[in-house]
Protein backbone atom coordinates (compact mmCIF):
# COMPACT_ATOMS: atom_id res chain seq x y z
CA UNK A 1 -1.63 -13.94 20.08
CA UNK A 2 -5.24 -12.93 19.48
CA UNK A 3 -8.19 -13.67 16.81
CA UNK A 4 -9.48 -11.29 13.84
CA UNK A 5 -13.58 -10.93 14.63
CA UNK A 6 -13.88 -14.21 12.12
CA UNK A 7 -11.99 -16.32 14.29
CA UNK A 8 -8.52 -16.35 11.89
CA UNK A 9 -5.62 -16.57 14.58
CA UNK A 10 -3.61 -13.28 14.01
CA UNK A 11 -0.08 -14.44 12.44
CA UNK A 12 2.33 -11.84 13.11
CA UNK A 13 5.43 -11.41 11.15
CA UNK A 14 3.98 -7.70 9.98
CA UNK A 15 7.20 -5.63 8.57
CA UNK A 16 7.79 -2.41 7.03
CA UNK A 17 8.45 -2.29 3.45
CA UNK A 18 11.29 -0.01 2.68
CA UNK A 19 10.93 2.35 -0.60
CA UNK A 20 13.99 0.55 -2.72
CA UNK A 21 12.16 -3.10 -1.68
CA UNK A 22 14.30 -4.04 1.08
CA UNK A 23 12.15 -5.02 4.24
CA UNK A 24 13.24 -3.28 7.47
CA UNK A 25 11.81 -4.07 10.85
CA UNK A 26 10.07 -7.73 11.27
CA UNK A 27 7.60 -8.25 14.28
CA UNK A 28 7.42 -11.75 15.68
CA UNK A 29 4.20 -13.59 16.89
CA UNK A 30 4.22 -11.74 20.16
CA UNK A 31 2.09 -8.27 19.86
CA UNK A 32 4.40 -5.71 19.43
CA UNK A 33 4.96 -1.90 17.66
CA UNK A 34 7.10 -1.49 14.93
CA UNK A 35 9.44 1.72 14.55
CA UNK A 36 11.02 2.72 11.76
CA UNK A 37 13.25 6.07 10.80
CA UNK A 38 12.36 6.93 7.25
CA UNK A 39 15.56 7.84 5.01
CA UNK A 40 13.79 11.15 3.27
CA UNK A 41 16.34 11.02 0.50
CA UNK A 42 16.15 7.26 -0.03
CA UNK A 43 12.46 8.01 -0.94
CA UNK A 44 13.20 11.15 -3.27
CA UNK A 45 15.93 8.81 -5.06
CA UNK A 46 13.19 5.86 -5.42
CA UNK A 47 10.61 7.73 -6.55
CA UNK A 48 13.09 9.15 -9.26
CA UNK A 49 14.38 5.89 -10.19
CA UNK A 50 10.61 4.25 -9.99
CA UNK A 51 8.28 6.71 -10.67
CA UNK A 52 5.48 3.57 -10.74
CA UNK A 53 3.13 5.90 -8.53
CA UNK A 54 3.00 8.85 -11.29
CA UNK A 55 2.47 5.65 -13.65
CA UNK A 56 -0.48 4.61 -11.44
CA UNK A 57 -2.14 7.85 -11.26
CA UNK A 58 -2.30 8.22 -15.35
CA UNK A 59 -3.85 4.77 -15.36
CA UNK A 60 -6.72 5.42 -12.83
CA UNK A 61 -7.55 8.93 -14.50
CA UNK A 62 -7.37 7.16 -18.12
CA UNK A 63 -9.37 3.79 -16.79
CA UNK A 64 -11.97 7.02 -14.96
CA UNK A 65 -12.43 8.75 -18.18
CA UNK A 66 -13.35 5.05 -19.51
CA UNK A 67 -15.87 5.06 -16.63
CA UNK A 68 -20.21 5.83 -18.08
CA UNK A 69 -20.87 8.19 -15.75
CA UNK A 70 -24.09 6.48 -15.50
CA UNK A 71 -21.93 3.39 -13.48
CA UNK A 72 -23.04 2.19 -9.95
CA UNK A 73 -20.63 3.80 -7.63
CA UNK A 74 -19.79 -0.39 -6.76
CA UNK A 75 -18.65 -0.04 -10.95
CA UNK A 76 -17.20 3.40 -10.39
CA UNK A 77 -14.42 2.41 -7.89
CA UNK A 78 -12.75 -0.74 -9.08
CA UNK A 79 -9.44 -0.57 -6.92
CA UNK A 80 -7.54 1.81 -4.66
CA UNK A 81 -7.38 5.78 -4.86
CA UNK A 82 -3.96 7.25 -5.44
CA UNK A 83 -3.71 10.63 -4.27
């Protein structure tokens, strides 16, 4: 197993999260690639169940109107970007 640039030991154990929560594939210490096969409707029925995403994207432009437009760019972008 290898070191991040800071000296942190790299872990392992990455996964991929499925869209209804479950976790799919689970690396181990060892270096590895993880492959997963994406169930297109599983997502569609998710994202109709959950829409959290649409949720998050009224909340950034609503906490972005709330922004001076005089802010640093460092005030400006407070989180991630959904697009």
């Amino acid at each position: 197993m290898g070191t991040y640039a800071d000296g942190r030991e790299i872990a392992g154990g990455s996964f991929v999260a499925l869209p209804n929560g479950n976790i799919g594939p689970v690396a181990g210490r060892e270096q590895q690639v993880l492959v997963a096969e994406l169930d297109r409707d599983l997502i569609d029925k998710t994202r109709e169940r959950w829409p959290y995403l649409e949720d998050a994207k009224i909340l950034e432009r609503k906490n972005l109107a709330k922004t001076p437009a005089n802010a640093r760019p460092d005030e400006r972008d407070r989180g991630c970007r959904l697009v």
